[in-house]
Protein backbone atom coordinates (compact mmCIF):
# COMPACT_ATOMS: atom_id res chain seq x y z
CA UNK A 1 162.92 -81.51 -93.13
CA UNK A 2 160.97 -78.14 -91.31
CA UNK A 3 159.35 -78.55 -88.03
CA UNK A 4 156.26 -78.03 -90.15
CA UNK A 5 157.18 -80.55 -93.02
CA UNK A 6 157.75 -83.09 -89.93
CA UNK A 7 154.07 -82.19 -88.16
CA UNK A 8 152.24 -83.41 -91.07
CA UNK A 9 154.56 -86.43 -91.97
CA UNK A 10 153.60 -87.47 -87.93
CA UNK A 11 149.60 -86.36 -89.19
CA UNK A 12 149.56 -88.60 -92.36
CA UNK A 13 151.41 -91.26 -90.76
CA UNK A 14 149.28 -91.69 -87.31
CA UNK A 15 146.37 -91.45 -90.01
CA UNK A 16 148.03 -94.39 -91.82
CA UNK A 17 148.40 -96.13 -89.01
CA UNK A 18 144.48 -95.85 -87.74
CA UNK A 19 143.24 -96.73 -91.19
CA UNK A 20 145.63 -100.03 -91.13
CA UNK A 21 144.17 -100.69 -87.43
CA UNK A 22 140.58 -100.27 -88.79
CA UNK A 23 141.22 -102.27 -91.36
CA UNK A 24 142.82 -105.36 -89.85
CA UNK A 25 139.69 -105.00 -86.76
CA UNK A 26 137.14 -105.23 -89.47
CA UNK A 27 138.62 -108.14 -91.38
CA UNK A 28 138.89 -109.97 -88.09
CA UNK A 29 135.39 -109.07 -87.43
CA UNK A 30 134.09 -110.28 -90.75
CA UNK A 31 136.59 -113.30 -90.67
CA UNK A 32 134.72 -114.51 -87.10
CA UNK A 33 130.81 -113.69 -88.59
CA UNK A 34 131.59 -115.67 -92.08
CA UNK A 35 132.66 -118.95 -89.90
CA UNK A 36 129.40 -118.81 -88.43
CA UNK A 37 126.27 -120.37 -89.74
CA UNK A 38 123.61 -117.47 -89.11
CA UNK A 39 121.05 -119.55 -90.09
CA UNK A 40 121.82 -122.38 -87.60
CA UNK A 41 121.80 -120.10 -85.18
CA UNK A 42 118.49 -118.12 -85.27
CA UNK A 43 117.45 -122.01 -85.29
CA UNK A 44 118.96 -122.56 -82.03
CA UNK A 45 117.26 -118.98 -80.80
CA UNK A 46 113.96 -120.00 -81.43
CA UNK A 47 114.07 -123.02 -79.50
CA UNK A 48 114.76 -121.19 -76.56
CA UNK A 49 111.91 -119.76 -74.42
CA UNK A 50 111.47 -116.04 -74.38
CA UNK A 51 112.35 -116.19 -70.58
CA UNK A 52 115.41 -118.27 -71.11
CA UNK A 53 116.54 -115.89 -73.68
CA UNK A 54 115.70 -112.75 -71.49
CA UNK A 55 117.65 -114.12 -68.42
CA UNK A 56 120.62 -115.05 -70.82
CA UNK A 57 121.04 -111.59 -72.02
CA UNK A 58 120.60 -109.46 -68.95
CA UNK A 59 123.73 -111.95 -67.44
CA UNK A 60 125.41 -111.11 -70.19
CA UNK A 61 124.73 -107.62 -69.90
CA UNK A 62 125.78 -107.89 -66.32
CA UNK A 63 129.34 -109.28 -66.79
CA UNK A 64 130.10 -106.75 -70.01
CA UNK A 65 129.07 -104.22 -66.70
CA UNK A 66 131.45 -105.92 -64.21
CA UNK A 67 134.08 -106.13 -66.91
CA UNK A 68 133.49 -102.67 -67.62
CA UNK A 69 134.10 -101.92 -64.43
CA UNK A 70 137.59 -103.13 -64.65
CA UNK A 71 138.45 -100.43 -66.39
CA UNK A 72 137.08 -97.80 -63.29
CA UNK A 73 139.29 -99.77 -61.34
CA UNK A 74 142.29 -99.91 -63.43
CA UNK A 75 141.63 -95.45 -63.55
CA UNK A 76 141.39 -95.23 -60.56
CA UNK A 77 145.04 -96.95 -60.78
CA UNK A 78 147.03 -94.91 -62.91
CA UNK A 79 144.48 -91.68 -61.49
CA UNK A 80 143.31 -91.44 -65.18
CA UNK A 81 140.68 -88.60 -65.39
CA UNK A 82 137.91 -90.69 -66.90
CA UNK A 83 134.15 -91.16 -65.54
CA UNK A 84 133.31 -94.12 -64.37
CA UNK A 85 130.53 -94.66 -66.33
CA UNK A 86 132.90 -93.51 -69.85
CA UNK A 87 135.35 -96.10 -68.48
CA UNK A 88 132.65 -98.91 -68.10
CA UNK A 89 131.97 -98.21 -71.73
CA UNK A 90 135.13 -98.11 -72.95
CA UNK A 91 136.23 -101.51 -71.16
CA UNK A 92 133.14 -103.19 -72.23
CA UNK A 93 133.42 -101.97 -76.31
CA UNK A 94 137.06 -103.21 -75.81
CA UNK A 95 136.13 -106.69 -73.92
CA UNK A 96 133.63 -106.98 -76.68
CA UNK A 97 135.71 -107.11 -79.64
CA UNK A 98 138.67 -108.88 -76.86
CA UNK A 99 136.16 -111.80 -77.41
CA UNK A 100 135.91 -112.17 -80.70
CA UNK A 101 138.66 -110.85 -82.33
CA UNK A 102 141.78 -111.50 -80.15
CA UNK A 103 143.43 -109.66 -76.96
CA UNK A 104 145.86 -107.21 -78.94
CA UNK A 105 143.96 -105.68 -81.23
CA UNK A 106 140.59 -106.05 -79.61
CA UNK A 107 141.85 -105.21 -76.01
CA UNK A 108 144.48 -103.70 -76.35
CA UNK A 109 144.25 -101.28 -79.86
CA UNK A 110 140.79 -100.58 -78.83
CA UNK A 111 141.41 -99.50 -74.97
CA UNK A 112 144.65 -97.46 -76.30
CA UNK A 113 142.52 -95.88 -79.32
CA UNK A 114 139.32 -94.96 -77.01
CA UNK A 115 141.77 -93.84 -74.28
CA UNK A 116 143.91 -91.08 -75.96
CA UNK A 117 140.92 -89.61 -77.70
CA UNK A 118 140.23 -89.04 -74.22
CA UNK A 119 143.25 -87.61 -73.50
CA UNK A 120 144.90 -90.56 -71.33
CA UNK A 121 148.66 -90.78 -71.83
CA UNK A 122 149.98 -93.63 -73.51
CA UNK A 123 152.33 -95.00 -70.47
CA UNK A 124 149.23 -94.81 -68.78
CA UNK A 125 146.80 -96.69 -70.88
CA UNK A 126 149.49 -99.50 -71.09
CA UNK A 127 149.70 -99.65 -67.20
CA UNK A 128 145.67 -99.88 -66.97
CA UNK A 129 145.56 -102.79 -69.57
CA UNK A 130 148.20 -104.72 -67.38
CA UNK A 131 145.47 -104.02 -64.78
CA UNK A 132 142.74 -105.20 -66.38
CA UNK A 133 144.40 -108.38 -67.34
CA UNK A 134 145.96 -108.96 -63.48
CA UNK A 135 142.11 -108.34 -62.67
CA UNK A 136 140.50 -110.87 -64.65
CA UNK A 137 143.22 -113.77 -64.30
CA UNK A 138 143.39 -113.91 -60.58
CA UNK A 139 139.64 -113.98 -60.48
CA UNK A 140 139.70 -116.83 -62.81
CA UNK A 141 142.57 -118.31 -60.46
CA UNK A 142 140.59 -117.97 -57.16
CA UNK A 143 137.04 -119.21 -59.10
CA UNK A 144 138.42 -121.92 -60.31
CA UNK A 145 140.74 -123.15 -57.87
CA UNK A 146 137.69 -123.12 -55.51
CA UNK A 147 135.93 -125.24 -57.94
CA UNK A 148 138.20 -128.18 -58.32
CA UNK A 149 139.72 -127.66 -55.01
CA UNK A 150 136.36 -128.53 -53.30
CA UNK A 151 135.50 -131.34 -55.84
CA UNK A 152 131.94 -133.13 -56.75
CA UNK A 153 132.85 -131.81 -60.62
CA UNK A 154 131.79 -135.02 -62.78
CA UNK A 155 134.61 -135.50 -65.66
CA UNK A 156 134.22 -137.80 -68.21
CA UNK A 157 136.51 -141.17 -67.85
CA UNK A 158 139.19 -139.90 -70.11
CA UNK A 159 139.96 -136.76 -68.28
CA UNK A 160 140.01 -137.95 -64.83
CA UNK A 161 143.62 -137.17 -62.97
CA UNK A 162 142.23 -138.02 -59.95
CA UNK A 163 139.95 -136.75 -57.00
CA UNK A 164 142.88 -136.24 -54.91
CA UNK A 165 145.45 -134.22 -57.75
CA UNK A 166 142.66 -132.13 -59.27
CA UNK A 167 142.00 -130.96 -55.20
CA UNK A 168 145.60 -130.05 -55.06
CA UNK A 169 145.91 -128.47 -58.09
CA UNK A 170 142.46 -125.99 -57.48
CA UNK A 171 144.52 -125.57 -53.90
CA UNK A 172 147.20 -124.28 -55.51
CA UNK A 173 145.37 -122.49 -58.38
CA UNK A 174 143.19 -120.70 -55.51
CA UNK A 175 146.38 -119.45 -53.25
CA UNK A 176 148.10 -117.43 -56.04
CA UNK A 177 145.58 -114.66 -55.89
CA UNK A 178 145.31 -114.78 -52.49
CA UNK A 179 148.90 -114.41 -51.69
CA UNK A 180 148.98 -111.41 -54.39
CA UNK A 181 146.81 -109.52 -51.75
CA UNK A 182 149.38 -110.55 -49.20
CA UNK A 183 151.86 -109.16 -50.92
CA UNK A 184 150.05 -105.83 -51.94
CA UNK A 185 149.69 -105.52 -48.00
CA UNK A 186 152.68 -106.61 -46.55
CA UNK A 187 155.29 -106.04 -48.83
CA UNK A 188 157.79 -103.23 -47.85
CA UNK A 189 158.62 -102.90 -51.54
CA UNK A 190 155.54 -101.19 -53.16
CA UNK A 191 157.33 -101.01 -56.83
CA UNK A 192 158.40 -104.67 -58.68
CA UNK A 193 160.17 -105.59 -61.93
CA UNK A 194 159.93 -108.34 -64.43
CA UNK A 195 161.74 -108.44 -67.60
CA UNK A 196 162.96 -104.89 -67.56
CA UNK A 197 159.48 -103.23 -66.50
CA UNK A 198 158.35 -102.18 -63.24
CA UNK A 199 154.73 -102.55 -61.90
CA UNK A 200 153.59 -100.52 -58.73
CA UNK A 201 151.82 -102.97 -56.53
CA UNK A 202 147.56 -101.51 -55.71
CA UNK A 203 146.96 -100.95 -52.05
CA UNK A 204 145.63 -104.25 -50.38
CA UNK A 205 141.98 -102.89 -50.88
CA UNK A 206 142.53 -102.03 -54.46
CA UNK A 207 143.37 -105.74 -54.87
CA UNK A 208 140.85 -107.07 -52.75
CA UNK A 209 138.44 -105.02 -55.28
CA UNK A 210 140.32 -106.57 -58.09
CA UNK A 211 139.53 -110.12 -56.60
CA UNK A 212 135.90 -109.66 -56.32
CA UNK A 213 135.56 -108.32 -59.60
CA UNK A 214 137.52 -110.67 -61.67
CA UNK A 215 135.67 -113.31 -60.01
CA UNK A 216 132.63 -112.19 -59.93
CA UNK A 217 132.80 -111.94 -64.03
CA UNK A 218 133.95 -115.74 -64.36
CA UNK A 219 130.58 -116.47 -61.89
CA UNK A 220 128.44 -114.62 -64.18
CA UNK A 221 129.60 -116.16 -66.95
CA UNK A 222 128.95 -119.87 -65.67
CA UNK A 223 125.50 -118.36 -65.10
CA UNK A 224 124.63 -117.59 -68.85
CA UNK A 225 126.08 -121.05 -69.63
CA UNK A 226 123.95 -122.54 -67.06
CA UNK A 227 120.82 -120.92 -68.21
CA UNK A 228 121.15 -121.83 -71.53
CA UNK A 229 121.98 -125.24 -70.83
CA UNK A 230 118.76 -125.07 -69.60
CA UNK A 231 119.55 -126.39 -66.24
CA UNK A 232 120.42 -129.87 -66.95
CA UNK A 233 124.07 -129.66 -65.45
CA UNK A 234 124.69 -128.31 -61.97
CA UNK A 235 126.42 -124.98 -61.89
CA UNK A 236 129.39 -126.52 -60.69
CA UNK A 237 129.82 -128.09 -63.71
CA UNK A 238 128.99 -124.90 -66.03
CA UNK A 239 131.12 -123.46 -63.85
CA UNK A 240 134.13 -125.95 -64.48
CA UNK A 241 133.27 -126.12 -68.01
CA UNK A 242 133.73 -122.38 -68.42
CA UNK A 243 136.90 -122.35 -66.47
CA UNK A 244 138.51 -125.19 -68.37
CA UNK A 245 137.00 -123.69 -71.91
CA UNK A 246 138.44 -120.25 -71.50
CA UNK A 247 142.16 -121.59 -70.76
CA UNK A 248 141.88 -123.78 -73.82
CA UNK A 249 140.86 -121.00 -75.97
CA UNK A 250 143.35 -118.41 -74.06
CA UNK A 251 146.36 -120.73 -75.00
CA UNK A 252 145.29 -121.85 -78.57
CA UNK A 253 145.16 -118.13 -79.15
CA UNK A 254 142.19 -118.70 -81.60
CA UNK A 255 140.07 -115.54 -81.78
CA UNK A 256 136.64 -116.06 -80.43
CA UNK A 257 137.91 -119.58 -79.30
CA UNK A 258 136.39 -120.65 -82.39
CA UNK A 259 136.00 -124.68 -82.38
CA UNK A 260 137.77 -124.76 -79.14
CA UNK A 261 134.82 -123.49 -76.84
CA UNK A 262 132.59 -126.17 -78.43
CA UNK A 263 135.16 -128.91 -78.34
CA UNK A 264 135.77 -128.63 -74.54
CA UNK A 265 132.27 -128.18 -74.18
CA UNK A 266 131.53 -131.28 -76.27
CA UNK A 267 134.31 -133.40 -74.62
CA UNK A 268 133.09 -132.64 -70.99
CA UNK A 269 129.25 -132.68 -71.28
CA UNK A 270 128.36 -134.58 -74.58
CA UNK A 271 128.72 -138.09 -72.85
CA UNK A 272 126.01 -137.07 -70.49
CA UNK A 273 123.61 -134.29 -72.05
CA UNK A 274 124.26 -135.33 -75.82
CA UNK A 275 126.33 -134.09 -78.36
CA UNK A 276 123.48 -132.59 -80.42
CA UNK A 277 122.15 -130.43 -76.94
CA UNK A 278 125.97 -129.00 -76.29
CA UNK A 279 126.19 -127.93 -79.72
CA UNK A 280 122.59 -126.57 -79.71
CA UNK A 281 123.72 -124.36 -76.49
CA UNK A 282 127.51 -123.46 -77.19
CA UNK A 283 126.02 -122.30 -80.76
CA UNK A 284 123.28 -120.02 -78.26
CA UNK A 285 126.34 -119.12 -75.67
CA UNK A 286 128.10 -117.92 -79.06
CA UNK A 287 125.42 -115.58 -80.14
CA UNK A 288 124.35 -114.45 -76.54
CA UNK A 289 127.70 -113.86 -75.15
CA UNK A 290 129.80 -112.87 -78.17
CA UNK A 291 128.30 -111.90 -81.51
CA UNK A 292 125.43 -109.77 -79.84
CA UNK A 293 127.45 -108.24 -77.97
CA UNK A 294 129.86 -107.52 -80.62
CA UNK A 295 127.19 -105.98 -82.68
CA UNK A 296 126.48 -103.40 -79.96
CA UNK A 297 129.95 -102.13 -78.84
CA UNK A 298 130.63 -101.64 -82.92
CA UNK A 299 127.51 -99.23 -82.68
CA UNK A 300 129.11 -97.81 -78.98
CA UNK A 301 132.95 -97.49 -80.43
CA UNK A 302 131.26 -95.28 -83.40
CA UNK A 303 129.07 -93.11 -80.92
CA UNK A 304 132.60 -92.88 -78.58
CA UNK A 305 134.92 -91.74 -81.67
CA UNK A 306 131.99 -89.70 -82.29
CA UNK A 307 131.75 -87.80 -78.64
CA UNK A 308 135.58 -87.71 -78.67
CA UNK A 309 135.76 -86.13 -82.08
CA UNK A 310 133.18 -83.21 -81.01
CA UNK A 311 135.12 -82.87 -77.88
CA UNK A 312 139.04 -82.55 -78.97
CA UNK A 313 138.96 -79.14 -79.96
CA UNK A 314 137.55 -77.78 -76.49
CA UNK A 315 140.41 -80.08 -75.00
CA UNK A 316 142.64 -78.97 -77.24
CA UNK A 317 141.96 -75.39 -76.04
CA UNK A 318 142.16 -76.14 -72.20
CA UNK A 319 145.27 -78.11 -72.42
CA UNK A 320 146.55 -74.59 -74.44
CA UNK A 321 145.39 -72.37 -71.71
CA UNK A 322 147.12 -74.65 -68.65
CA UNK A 323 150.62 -74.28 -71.02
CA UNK A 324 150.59 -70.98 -72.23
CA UNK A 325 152.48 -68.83 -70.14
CA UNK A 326 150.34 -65.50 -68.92
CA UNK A 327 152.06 -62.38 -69.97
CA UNK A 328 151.66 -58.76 -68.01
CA UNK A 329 149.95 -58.07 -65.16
CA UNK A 330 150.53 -59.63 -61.80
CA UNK A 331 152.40 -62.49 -61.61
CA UNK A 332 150.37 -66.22 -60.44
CA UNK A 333 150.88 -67.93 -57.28
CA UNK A 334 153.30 -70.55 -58.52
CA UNK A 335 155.30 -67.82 -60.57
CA UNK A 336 158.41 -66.56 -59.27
CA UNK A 337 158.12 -62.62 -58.21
C-alpha cells in the first residue's frame, strides 16, 4: 500500500473510530435519561424552595469548578500548554459525563478527545488522567478518614462495626494521603513503577494542592446533599453518607450509581428521616448534581469541538513552520554554521 493509500486508511479509520465513540457516549447518555422518571422529578423540584434550589446549584456549580480545576493542576503536571480556564472546561465537560456515564468513556474518551484537538500528546493526556484520579481519591481518603476517624456519625443498628474499629479504620483511611505528601517530599527517588509503568512523583506542593482540591470537592459535595436534605441531618452525616455512597457506586461500577446512590442513602438515613424524604432528595441530588449538569457540558463539548475545529488549521500551520527546515540565507542560532 502507498504512503498516500496508508494516510487515508489512518483518516477513515480514526473517523471510524470517533463515530463508534460518539455513538456508544450517546447510547449511554440516553440509556441513564430513559431510567429516570422525568416526571417524578420536576415533582420533587417544585417542592423545593426557590432558595433551596438556588443554593443547590451554585454548590454544584462550585465543585464542577474545583473539579475542573483538577485538570489545571494535572497541566501544570505534564507542562501541557492549555489555559487554565480551557482546562477547567475541559475537566468539568469530562467529570460531567464521568458521572453519568462511567469513568472510561466519560473521563477518560472525553479528556483524551478534548485534549488532542488541542494539540496535547497522547502519553501526556494519559499521565494527566492518572492525575486527576490520584487527585480526587486521596481527597476522598483524607475527607473521609477524618469523618469516621473523629466519630459522632449515627449508623443505623445493622451497620454498626463499632465506635472503636470505624475510628481506626478513618485513622488509617486519613494517613494514606498524608504519607503520599511525605513521600513526594522526602523520597530520594522522584520516578516509581507499578505493573510495568512509571509515574513521576509532583513536588510536595503540587501534592499538597492536590490534597486540598480533591477534598475540597468531596466537602462541596456533602454540601449540596445537605441543602437538599433540607437540613434535617447534620453535615457530618451528609458528609458520611456521600463518602460511603460514592465507594458503593465506584465498586459496583454502575454508571451514574444508578439504584446504588439511593440504596445507601435509603439504608443510612431512611430509619430516621423516612424513606419517602430520602427518595424525594436523592431523586433532587440526581437532577441537581448529575443530569443538569450533564445537559450543559453536552452543549460545552459541542461549543469545544467547535473552537477546536476553527482552530486546527492555524495549528496545523504553526506546528509546519516550527518543522520545516529554513532554506538560504543565514543560517539560525541553533543551526550548525
Amino acid at each position: 500500500m502507498s504512503r498516500t493509500g496508508r494516510g487515508r486508511f489512518r483518516r477513515w479509520g480514526a473517523r471510524v473510530l470517533l463515530l463508534g465513540f460518539f455513538c456508544l457516549a450517546g447510547w449511554l447518555a440516553w440509556r441513564q435519561a430513559r431510567t429516570v422518571d422525568w416526571s417524578e422529578v420536576l415533582a420533587t423540584l417544585r417542592d423545593y424552595r426557590a432558595t433551596t434550589l438556588v443554593l443547590a446549584f451554585a454548590l454544584t456549580a462550585a465543585s464542577y469548578g474545583i473539579y475542573g480545576c483538577f485538570d489545571v493542576l494535572s497541566c501544570r503536571y505534564v507542562g501541557a500548554r492549555v489555559s487554565s480556564p480551557r482546562a477547567v472546561l475541559v475537566g468539568a465537560v469530562s467529570y460531567a459525563f464521568n458521572l453519568n456515564i462511567g469513568s472510561i468513556v466519560g473521563g477518560a474518551g472525553f479528556r483524551l478527545r478534548l485534549y488532542s484537538r488541542l494539540g496535547v500528546e497522547q502519553g501526556k493526556i494519559a499521565a494527566m488522567i492518572a492525575f486527576s484520579i490520584a487527585t480526587n481519591w486521596i481527597g476522598y481518603l483524607l475527607v473521609a478518614g477524618a469523618v469516621f476517624a473523629v466519630g459522632g456519625v449515627v449508623f443505623p443498628d445493622g451497620w454498626k462495626a463499632g465506635d472503636g474499629a470505624m475510628r481506626v479504620i478513618g485513622a488509617v483511611m486519613a494517613t494514606v494521603p498524608l504519607g503520599y505528601v511525605a513521600l513526594c517530599r522526602y523520597s530520594p527517588r522522584r520516578e516509581l513503577s507499578f505493573r510495568g509503568r512509571t509515574f513521576r512523583l509532583p513536588s510536595a506542593g503540587m501534592a499538597l494542592r492536590q490534597l486540598l482540591l480533591g477534598g475540597s470537592n468531596w466537602l462541596v459535595i456533602a454540601a449540596v446533599v445537605f441543602v437538599l436534605l433540607g437540613q434535617q441531618a447534620s453535615y457530618a452525616t451528609a458528609l458520611a453518607v456521600v463518602c460511603v455512597a460514592s465507594i458503593a457506586g465506584a465498586v459496583a461500577h454502575i454508571p451514574g450509581g444508578l439504584g446504588v446512590i439511593e440504596g445507601v442513602f435509603v439504608a443510612m438515613l431512611g430509619w430516621s428521616l423516612g424513606t419517602g424524604a430520602i427518595l424525594a432528595a436523592v431523586l433532587a441530588y440526581r437532577a441537581v448534581y448529575y443530569l443538569v449538569p450533564l445537559a450543559v457540558a453536552g452543549v460545552s463539548f459541542l461549543l469545544l469541538e467547535l473552537v477546536a475545529r476553527r482552530a486546527a488549521p492555524a495549528r496545523a500551520a504553526a506546528t509546519g513552520a516550527r518543522t520545516t527546515p529554513r532554506s538560504g540565507g543565514r543560517p539560525g542560532p541553533g543551526r550548525a554554521r
